[in-house]
PDB file of N, CA and C in Angstrom:
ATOM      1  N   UNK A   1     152.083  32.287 137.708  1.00  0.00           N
ATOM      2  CA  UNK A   1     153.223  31.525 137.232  1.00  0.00           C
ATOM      3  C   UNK A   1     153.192  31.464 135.701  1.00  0.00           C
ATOM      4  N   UNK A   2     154.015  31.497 135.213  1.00  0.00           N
ATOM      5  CA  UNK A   2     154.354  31.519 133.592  1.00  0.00           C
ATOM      6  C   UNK A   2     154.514  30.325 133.093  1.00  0.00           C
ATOM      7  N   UNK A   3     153.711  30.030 131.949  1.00  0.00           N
ATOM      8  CA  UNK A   3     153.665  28.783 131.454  1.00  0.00           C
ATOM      9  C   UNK A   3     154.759  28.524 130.651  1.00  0.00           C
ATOM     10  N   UNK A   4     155.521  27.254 131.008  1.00  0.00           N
ATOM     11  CA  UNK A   4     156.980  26.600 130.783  1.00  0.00           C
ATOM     12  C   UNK A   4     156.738  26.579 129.489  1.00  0.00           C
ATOM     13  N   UNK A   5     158.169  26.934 128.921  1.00  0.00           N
ATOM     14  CA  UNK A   5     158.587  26.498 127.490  1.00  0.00           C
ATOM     15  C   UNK A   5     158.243  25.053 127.046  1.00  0.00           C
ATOM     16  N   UNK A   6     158.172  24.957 125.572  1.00  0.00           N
ATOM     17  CA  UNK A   6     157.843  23.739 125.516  1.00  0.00           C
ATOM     18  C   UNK A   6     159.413  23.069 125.161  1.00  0.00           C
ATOM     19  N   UNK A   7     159.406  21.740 125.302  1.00  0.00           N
ATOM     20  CA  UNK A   7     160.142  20.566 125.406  1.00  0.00           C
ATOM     21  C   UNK A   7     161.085  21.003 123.862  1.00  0.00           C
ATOM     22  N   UNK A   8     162.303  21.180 123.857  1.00  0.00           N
ATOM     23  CA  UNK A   8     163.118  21.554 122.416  1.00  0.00           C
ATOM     24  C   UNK A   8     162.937  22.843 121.928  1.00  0.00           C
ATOM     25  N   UNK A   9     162.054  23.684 122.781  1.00  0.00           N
ATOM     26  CA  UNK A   9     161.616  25.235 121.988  1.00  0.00           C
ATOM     27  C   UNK A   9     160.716  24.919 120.871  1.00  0.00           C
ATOM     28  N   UNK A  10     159.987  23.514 120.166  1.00  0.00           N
ATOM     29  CA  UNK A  10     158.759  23.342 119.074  1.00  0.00           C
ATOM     30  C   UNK A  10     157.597  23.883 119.879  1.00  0.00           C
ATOM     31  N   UNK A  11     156.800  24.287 119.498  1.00  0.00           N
ATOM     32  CA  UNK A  11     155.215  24.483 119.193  1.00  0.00           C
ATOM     33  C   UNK A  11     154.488  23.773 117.919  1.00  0.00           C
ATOM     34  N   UNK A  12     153.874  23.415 118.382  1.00  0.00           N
ATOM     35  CA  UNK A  12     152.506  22.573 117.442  1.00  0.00           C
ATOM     36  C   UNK A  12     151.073  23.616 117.529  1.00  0.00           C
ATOM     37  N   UNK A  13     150.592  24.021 116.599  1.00  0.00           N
ATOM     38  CA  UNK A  13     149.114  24.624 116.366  1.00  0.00           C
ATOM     39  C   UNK A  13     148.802  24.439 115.358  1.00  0.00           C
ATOM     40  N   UNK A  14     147.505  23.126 115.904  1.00  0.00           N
ATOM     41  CA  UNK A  14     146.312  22.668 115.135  1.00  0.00           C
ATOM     42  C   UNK A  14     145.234  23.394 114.792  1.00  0.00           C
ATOM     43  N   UNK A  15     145.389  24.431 115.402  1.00  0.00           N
ATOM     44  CA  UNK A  15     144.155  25.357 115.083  1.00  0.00           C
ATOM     45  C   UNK A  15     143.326  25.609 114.174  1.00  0.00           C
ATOM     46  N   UNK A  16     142.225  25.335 114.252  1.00  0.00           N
ATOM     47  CA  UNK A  16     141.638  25.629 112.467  1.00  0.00           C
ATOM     48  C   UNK A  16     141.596  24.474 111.780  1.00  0.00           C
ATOM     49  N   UNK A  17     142.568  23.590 111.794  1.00  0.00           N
ATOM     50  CA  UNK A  17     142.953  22.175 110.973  1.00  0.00           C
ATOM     51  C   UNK A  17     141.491  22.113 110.899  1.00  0.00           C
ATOM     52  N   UNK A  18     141.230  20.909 109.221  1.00  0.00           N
ATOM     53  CA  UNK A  18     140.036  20.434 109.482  1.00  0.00           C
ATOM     54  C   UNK A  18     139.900  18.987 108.994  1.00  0.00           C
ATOM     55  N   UNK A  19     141.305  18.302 108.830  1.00  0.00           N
ATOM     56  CA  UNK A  19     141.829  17.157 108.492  1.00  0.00           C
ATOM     57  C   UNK A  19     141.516  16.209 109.458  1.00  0.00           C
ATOM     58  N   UNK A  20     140.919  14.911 108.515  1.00  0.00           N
ATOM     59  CA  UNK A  20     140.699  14.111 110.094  1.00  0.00           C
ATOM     60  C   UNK A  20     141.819  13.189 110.320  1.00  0.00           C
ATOM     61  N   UNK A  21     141.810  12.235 111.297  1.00  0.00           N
ATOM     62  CA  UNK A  21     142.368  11.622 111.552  1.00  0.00           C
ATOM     63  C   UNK A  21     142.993  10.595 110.608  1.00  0.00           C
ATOM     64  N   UNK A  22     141.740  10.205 110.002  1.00  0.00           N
ATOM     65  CA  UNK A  22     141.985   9.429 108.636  1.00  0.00           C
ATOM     66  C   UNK A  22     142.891   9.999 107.514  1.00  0.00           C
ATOM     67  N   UNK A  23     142.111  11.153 106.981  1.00  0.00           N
ATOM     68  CA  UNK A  23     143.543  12.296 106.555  1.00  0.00           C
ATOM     69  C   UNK A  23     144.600  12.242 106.494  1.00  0.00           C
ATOM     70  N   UNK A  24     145.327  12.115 108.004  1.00  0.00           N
ATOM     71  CA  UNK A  24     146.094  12.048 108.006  1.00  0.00           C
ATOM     72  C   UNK A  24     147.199  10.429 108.317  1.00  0.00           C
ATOM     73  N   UNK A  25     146.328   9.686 109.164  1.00  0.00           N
ATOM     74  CA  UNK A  25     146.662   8.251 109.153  1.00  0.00           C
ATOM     75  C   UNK A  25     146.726   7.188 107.790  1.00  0.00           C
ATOM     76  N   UNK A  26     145.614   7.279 107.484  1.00  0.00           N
ATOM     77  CA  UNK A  26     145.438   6.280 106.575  1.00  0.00           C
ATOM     78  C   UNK A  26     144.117   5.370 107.202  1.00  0.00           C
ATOM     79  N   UNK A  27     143.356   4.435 106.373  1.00  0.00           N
ATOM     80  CA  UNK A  27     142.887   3.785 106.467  1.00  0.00           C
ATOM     81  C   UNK A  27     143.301   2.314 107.187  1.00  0.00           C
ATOM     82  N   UNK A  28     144.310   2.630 107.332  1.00  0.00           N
ATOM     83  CA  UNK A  28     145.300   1.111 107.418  1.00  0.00           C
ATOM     84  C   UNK A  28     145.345   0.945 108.650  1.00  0.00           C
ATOM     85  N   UNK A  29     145.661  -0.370 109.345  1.00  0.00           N
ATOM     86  CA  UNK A  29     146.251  -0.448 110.862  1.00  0.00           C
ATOM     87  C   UNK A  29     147.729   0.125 110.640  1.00  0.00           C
ATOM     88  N   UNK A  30     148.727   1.018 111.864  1.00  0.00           N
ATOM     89  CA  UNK A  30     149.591   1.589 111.437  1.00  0.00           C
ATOM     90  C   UNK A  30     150.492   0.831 113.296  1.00  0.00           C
ATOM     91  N   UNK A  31     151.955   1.240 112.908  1.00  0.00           N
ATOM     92  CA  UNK A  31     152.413   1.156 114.637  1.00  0.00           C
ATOM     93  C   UNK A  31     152.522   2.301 115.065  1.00  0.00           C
ATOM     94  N   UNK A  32     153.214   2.577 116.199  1.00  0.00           N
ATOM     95  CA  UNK A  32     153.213   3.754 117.082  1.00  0.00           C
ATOM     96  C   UNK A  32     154.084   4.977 116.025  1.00  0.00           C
ATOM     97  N   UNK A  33     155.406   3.728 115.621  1.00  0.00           N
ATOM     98  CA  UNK A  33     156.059   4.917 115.491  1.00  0.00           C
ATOM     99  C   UNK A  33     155.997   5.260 113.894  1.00  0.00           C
ATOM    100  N   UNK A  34     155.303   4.613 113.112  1.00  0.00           N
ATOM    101  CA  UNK A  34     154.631   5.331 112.239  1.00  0.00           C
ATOM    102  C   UNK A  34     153.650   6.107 111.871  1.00  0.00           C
ATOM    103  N   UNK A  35     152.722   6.220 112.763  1.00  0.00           N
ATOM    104  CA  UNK A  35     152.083   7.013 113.380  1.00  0.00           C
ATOM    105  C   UNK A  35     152.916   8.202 113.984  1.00  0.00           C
ATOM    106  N   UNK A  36     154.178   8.434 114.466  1.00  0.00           N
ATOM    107  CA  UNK A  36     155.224   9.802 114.999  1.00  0.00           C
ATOM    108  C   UNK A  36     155.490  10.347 113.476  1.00  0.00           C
ATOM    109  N   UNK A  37     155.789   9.039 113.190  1.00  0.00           N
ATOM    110  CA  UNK A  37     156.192   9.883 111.035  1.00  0.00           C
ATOM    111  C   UNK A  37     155.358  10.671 109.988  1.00  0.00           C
ATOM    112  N   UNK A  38     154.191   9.724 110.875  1.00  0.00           N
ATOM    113  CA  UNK A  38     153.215  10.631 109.516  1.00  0.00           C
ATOM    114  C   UNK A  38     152.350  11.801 110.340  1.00  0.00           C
ATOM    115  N   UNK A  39     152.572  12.465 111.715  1.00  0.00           N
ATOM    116  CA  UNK A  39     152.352  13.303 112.480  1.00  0.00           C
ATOM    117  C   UNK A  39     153.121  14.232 112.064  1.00  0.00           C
ATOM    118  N   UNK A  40     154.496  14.439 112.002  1.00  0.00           N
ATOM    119  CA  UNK A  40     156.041  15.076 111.822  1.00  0.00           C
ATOM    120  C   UNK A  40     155.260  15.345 110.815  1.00  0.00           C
ATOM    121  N   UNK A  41     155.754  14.626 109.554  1.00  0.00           N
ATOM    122  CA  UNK A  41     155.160  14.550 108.137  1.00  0.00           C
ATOM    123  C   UNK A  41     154.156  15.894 107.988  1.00  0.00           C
ATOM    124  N   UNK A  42     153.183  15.245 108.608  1.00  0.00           N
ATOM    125  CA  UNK A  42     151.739  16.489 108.166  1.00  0.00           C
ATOM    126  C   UNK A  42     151.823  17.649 109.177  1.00  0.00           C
ATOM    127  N   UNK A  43     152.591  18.075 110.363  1.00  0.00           N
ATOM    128  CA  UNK A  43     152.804  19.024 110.565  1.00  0.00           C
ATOM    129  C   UNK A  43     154.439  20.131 110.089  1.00  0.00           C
ATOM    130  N   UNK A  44     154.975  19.223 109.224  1.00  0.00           N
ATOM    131  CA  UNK A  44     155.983  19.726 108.755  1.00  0.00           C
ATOM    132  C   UNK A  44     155.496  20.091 106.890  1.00  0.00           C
ATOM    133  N   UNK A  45     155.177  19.378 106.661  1.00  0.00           N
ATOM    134  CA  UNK A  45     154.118  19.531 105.546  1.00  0.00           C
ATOM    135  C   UNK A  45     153.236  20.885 105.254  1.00  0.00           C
ATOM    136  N   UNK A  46     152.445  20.877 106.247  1.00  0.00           N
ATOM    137  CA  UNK A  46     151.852  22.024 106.436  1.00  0.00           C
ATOM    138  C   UNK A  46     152.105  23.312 107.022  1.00  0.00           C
ATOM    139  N   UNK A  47     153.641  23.472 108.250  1.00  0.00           N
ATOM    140  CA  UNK A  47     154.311  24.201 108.466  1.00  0.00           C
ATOM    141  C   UNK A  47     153.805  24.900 109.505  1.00  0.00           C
ATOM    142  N   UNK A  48     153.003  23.763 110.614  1.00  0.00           N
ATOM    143  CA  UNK A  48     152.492  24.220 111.727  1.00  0.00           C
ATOM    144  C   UNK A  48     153.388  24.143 112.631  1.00  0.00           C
ATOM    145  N   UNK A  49     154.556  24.099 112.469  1.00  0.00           N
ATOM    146  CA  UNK A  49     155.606  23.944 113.519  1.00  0.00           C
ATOM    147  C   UNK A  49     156.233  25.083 113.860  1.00  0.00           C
ATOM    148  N   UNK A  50     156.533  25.845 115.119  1.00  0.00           N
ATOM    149  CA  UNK A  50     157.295  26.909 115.306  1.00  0.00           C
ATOM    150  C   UNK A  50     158.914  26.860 116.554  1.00  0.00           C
ATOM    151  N   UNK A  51     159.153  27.391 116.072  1.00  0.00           N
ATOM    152  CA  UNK A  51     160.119  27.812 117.190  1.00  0.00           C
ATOM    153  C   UNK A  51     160.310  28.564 117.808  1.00  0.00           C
TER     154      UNK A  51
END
């Protein structure tokens, strides 16, 4: 069976990354959905996003 497209046609590859969590969060307590922003952010940033 062939593995399903992903959700919108995006791909995400972290591969290699060597950024930690902190990196990319912050030190700070954060909420969910700032935590979605600064995810977007650093994979749009870095241009790990495909279509």
């Amino acid at each position: 069976m062939a593995a399903k497209k992903a959700f919108g046609g995006y791909t995400v590859c972290f591969a290699g990354r060597t950024e930690t969590v902190e990196d990319v969060f912050g030190k700070a307590k954060i909420t969910p959905s700032e935590m979605t922003k600064k995810i977007w952010s650093f994979v749009k940033g870095k241009k790990l996003a495909g279509k």
